[in-house]
Structures are given as C-alpha cells and as structure tokens.
C-alpha atoms as a PDB file:
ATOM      1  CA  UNK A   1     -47.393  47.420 -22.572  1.00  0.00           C
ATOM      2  CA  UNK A   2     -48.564  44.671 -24.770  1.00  0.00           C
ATOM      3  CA  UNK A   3     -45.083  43.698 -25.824  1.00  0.00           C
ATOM      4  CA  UNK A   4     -44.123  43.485 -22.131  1.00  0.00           C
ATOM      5  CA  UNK A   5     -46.716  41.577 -20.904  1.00  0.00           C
ATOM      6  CA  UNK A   6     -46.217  38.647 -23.955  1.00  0.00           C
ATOM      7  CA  UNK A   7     -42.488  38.785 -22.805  1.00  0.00           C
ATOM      8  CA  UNK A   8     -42.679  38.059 -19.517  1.00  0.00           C
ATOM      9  CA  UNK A   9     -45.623  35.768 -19.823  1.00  0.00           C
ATOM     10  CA  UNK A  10     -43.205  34.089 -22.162  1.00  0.00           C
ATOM     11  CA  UNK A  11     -40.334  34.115 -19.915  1.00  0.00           C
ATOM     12  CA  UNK A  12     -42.378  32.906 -16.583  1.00  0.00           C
ATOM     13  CA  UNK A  13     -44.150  30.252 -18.990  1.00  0.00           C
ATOM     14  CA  UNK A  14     -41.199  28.598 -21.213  1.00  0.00           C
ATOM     15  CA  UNK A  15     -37.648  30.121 -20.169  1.00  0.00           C
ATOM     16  CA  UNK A  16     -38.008  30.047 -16.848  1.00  0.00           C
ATOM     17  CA  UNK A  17     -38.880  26.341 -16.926  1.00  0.00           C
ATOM     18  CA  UNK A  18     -35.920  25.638 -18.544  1.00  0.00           C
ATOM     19  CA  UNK A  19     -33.719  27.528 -16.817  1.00  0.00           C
ATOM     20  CA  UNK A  20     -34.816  25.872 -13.337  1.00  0.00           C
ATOM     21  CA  UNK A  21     -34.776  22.260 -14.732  1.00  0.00           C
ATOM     22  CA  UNK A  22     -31.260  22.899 -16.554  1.00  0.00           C
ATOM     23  CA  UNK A  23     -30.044  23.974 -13.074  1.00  0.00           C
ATOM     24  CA  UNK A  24     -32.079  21.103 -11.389  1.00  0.00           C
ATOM     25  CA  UNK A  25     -30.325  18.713 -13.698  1.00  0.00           C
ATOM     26  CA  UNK A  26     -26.440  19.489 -12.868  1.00  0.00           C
ATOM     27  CA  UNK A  27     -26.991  19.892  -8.996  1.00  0.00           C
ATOM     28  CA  UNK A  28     -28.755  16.295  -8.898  1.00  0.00           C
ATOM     29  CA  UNK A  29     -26.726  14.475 -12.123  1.00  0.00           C
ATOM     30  CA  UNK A  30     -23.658  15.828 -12.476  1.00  0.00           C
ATOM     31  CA  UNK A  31     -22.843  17.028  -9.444  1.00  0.00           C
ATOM     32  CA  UNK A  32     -23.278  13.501  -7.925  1.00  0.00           C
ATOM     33  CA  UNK A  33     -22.134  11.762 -10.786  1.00  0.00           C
ATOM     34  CA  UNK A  34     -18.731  12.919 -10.079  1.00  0.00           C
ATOM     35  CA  UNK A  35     -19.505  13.181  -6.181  1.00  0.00           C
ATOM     36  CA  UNK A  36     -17.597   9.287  -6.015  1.00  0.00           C
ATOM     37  CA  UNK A  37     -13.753  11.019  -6.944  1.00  0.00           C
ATOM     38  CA  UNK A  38     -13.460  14.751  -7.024  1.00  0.00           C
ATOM     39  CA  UNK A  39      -9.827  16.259  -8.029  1.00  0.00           C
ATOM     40  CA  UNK A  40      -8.667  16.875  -4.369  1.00  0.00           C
ATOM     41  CA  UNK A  41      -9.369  13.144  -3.772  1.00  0.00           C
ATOM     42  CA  UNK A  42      -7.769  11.770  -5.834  1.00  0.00           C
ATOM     43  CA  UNK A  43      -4.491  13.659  -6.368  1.00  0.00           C
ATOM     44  CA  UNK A  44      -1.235  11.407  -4.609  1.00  0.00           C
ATOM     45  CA  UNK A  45       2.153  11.914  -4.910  1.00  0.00           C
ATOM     46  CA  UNK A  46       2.299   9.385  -7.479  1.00  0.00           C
ATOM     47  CA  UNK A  47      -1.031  10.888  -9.293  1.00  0.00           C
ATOM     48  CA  UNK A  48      -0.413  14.322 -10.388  1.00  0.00           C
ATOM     49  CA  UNK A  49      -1.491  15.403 -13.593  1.00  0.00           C
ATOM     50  CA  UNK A  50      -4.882  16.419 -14.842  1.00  0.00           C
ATOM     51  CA  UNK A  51      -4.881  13.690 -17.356  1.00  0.00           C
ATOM     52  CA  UNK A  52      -4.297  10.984 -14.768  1.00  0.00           C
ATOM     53  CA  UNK A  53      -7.086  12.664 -12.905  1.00  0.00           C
ATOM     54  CA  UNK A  54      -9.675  12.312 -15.408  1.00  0.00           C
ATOM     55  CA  UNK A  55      -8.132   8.950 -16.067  1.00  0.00           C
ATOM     56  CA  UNK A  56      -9.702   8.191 -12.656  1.00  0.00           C
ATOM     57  CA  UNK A  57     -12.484  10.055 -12.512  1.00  0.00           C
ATOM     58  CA  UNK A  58     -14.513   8.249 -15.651  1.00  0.00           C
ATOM     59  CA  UNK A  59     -13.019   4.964 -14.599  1.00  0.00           C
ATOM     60  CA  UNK A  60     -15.938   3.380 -12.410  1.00  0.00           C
ATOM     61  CA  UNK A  61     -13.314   0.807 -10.566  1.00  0.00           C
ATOM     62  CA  UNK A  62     -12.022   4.118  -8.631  1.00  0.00           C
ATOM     63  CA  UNK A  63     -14.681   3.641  -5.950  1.00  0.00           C
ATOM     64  CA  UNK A  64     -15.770   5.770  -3.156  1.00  0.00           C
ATOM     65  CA  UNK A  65     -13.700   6.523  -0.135  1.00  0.00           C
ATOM     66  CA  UNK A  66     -10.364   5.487  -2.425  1.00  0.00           C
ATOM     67  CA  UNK A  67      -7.371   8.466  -3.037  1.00  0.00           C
ATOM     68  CA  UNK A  68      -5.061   6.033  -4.196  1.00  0.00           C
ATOM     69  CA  UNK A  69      -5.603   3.441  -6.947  1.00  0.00           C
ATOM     70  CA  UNK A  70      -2.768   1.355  -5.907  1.00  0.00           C
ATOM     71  CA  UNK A  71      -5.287   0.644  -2.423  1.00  0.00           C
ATOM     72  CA  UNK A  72      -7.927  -0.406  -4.312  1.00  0.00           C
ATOM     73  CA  UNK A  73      -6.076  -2.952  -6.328  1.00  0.00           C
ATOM     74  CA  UNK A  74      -4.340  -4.315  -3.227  1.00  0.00           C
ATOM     75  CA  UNK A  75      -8.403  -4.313  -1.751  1.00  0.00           C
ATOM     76  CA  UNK A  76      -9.427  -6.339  -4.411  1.00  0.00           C
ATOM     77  CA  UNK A  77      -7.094  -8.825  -4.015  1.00  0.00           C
ATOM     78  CA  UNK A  78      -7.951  -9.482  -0.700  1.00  0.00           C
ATOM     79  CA  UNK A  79     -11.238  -9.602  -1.348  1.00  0.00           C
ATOM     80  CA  UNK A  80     -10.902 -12.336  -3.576  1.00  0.00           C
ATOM     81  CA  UNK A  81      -9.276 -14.346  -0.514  1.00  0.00           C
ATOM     82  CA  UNK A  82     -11.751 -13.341   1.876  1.00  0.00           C
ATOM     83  CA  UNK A  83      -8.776 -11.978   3.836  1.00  0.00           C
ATOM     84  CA  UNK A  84      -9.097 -10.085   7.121  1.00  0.00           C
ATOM     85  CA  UNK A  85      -6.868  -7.811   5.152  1.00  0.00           C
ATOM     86  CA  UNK A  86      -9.506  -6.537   3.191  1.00  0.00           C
ATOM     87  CA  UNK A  87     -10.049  -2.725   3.575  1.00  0.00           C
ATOM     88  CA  UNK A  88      -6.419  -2.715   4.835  1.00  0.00           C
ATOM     89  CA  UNK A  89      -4.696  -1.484   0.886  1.00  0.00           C
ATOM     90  CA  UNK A  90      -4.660   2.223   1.999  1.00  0.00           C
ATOM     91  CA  UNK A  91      -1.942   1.078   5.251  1.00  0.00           C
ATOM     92  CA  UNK A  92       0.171  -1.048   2.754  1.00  0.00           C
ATOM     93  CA  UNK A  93       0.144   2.433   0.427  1.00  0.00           C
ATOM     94  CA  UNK A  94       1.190   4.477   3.516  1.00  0.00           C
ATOM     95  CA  UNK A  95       3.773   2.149   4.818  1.00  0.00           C
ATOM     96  CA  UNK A  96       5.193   2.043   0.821  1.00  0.00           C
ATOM     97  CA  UNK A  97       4.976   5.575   0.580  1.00  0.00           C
ATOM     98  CA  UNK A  98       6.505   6.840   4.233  1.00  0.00           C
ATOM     99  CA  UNK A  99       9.395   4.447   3.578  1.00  0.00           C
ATOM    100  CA  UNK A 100      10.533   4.771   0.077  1.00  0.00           C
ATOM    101  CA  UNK A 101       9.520   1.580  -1.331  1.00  0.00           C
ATOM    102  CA  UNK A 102       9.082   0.371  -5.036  1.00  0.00           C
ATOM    103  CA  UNK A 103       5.629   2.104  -6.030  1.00  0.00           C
ATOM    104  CA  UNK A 104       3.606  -0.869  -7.119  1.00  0.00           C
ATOM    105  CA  UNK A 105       3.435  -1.767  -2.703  1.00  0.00           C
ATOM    106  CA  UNK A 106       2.947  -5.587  -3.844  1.00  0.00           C
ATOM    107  CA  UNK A 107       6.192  -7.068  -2.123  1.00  0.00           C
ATOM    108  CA  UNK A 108       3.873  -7.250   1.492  1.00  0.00           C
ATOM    109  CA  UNK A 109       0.717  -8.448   0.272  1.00  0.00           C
ATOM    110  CA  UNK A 110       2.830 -11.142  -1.914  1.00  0.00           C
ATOM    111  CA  UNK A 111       4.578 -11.931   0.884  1.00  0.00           C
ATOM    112  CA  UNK A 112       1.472 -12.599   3.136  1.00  0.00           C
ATOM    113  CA  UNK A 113      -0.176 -15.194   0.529  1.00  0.00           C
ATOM    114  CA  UNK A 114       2.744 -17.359   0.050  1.00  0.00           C
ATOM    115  CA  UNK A 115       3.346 -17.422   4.190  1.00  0.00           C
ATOM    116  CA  UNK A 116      -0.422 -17.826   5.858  1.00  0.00           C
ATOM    117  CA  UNK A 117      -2.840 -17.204   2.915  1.00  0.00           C
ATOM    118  CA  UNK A 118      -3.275 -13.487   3.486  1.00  0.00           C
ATOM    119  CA  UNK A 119      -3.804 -14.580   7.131  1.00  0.00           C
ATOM    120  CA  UNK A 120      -6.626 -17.440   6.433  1.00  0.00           C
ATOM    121  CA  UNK A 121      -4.082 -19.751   7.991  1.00  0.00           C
ATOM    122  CA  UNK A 122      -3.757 -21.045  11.926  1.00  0.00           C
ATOM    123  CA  UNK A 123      -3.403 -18.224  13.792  1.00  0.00           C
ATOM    124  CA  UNK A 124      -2.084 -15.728  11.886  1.00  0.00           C
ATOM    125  CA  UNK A 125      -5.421 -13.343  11.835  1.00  0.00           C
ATOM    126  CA  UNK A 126      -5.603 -13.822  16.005  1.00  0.00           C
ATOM    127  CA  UNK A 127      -1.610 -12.829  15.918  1.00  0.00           C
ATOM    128  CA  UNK A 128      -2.075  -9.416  13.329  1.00  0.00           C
ATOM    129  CA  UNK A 129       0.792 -11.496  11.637  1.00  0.00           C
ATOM    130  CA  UNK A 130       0.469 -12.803   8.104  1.00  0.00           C
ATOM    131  CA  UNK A 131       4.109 -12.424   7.180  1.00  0.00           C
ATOM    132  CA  UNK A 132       6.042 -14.874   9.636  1.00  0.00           C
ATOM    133  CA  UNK A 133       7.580 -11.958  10.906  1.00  0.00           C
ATOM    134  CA  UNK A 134       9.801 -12.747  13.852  1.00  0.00           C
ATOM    135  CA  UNK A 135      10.224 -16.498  12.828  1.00  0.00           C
ATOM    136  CA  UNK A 136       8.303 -19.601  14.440  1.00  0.00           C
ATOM    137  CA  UNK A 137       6.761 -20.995  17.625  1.00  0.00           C
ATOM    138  CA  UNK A 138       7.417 -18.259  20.220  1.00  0.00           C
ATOM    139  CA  UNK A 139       9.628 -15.908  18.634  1.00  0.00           C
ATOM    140  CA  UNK A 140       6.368 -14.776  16.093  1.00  0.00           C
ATOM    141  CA  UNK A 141       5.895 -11.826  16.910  1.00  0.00           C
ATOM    142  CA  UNK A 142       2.068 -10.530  17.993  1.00  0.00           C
ATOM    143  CA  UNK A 143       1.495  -7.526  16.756  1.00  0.00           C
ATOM    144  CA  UNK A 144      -1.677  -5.010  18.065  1.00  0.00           C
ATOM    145  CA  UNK A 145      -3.585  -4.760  15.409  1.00  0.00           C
ATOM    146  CA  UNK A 146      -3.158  -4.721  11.212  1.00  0.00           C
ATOM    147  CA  UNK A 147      -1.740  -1.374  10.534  1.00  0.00           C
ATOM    148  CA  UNK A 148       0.925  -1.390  13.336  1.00  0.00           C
ATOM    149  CA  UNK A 149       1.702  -4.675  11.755  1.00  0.00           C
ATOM    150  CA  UNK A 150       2.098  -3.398   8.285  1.00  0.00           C
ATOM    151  CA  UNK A 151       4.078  -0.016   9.103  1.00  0.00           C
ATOM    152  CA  UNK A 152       6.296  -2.465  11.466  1.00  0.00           C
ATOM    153  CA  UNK A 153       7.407  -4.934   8.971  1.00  0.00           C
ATOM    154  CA  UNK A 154       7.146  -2.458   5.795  1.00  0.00           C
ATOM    155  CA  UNK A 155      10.052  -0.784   8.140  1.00  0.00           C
ATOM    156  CA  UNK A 156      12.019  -3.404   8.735  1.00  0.00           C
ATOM    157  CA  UNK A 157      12.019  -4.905   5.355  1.00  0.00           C
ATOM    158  CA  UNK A 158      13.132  -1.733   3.710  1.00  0.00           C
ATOM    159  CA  UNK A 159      16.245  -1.098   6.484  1.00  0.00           C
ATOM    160  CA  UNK A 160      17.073  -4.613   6.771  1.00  0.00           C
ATOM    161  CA  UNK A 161      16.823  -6.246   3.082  1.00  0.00           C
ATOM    162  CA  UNK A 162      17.272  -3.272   1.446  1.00  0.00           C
ATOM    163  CA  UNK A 163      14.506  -1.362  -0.923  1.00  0.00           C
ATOM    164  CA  UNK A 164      16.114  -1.760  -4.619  1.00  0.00           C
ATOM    165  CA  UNK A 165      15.764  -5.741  -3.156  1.00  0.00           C
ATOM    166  CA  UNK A 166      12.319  -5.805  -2.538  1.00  0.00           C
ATOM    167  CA  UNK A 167      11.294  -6.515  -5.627  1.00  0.00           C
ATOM    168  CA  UNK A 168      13.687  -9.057  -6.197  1.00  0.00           C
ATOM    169  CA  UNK A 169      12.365 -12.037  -3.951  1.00  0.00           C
ATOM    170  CA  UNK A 170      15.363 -14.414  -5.012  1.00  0.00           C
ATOM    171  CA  UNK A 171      17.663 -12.073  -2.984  1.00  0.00           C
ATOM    172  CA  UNK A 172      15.284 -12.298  -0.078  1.00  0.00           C
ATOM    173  CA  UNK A 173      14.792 -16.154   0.225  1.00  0.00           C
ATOM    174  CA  UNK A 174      17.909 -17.133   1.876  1.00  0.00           C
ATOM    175  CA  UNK A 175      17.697 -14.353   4.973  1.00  0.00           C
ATOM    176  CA  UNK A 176      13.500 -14.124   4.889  1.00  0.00           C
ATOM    177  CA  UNK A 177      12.499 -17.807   5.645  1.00  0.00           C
ATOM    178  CA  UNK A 178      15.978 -19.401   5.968  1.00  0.00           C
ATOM    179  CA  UNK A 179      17.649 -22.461   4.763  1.00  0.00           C
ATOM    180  CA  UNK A 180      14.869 -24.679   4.835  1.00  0.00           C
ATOM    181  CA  UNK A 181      12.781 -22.271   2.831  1.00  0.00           C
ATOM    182  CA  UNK A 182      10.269 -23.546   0.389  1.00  0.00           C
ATOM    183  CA  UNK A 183      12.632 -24.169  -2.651  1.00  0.00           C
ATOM    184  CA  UNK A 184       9.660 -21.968  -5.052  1.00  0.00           C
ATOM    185  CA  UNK A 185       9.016 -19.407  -2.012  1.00  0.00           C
ATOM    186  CA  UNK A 186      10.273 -16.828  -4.071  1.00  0.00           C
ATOM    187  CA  UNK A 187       8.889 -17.926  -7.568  1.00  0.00           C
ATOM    188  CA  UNK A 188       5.502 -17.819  -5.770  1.00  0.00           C
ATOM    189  CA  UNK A 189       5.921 -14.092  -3.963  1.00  0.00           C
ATOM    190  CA  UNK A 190       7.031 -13.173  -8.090  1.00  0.00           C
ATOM    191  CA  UNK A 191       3.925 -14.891  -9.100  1.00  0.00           C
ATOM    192  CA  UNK A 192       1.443 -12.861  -6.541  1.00  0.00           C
ATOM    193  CA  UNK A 193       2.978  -9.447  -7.355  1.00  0.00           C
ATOM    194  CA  UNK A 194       2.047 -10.261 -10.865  1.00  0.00           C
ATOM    195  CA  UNK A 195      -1.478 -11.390  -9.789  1.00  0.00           C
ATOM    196  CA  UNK A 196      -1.657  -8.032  -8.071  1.00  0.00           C
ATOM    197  CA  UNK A 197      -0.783  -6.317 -10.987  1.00  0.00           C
ATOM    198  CA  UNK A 198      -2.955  -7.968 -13.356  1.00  0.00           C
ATOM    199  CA  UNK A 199      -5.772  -6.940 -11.175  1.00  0.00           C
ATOM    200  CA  UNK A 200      -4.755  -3.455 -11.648  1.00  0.00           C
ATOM    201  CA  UNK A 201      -4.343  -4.128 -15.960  1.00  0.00           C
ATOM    202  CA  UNK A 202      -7.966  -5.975 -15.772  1.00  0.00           C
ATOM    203  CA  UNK A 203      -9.810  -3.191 -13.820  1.00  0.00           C
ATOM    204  CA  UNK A 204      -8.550  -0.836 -16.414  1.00  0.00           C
ATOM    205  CA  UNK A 205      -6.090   1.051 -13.992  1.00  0.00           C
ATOM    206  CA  UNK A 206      -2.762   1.767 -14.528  1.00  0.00           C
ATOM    207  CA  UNK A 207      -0.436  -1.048 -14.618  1.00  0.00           C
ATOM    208  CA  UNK A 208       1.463  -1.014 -11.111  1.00  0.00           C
ATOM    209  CA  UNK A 209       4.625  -2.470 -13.117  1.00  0.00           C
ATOM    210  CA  UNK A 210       6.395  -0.796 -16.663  1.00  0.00           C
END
C-alpha cells in the first residue's frame, strides 16, 4: 500500500504536471504557430509537393489569408504604389490560372504601371480600368468593379495577342497602344515584370521567372 500511495502521490505531484503543461504547450504554441498556412492552404496547382509546402510554411512572408505565393508578391507590389489594386493579387492569379497564362501572372500588373500607375492616374480607379483597355476618350471601356476588370482583359489578352506572346511585350507594342506608342512602352512593361519578380527573390519566395 505504501508503494502505491508514493506512486501516485508522485504521479499527481510531478508527472501529471508535466504531462498537462507539455499538452498546454502544443495546443497554444504550435498549434498557432503554424495556424497562419496549414497544408490544405497552401497547396495550388502550381504548389504541390511537400517540400514546397514546408518551403512556405517556415517562410514568414506567406501571410495569413494567402494560398498562392504568386498573390502575395503581386500584393506587395501594389502596396508599394498605394494602388487601389492592393488586395486584388489573388484575381490576377485566377484570371492567369483559368486562362492558361505564363505562371509568373506579371504581364497585367506590368501592364497597369506603365499605362495609369497601377490606377493612381486620372480616372482610371473611378473607371475599374488601369490597362487602357478599349483605347481613349470614349471608347475606354468602364468596367464594374476590379475583378470583372481583370478576368475581362486577362481574357482578351490571351485570345487576342496570343499566350506564348505575353511575355514578350515587344510583340505586343505595335497592336496594344498603337503607332504612336511610347517608343520604351515595352522596355518599361519588361522592366516591371522584373520588379515583380525581384519582390518575389527578396521576400525569399520562389523566383516567379527560371
């Protein structure tokens, strides 16, 4: 009986302890600490593996309410604008994604700096048109809100220019913004899709181009 009694005065006294602050500890720390990304959030079809996963989980630039890196990087760039785009990256990804075009999504966002500034310009914002899209004066074309806009023109870029183009501004400056284009229109869209990118390198994401 004596043996008994020291064990379980043993067990309620030291093990017991343990055992509830062990358990205490992963429901409050770990459990939360990887509460920000789980698995099922964060899996694309262009994230797959377990590796990439992890990748993502322990980098703290993958934040909160993000399945997609490639939204977040597009996010930050508008943030750096102060663009009413901003919160807007996971609709580019979507558009990119539904309509088959070159994974990095930067041709649209590039597109929008070099026309109105990511929409910071006249009345682009008011219009839910940062691309020019439709040409100028009355036939710009007033879209209903951002993601309409973005599904709209992602659309009609990838039917009318072509997708292996997209990526190639030079073969979209004479038919995009017409003869009396900007003569560095497309050396500037290049240059933003390689600011986008370098966003992605410096956050310490996946590069969005090999």
């Amino acid at each position: 009986m004596k043996v008994k009694s020291i064990l379980k005065i043993a067990f309620v006294n030291i093990l017991l302890p343990f055992i509830l602050a062990y358990n205490a500890y992963n429901l409050f720390f770990i459990s939360n600490g990887n509460q920000t990304v789980s698995k099922a959030q964060v899996k694309s079809s262009f994230v797959q593996s377990d590796e990439e996963i992890l990748f993502l989980k322990q980098n703290a630039s993958l934040e909160a309410g993000y399945t997609d890196y490639r939204a977040l990087v597009l996010d930050k760039y508008f943030e750096k604008y102060n663009s009413p785009l901003f919160g807007y990256g996971k609709y580019f990804v979507a558009a990119c994604d539904k309509y088959g075009t070159p994974y990095d999504c930067t041709f649209l966002s590039a597109i929008a700096y070099v026309e109105t500034k990511l929409c910071t310009k006249a009345l682009s914002a008011v219009q839910y048109n940062c691309w020019g899209w439709g040409g100028s004066g009355s036939n710009r074309i007033i879209f209903k809100n951002f993601p309409e806009a973005i599904d709209r023109i992602t659309r009609g870029m990838a039917s009318g220019y072509g997708i292996a183009n997209l990526n190639n501004p030079y073969r979209l400056v004479g038919t995009y913004c017409g003869p009396n284009c900007n003569p560095y229109w497309a050396s500037s869209v290049e240059r933003e899709q390689k600011a986008i990118d370098k966003i992605a390198r410096d956050l310490g994401l996946p590069p969005l181009f090999n």
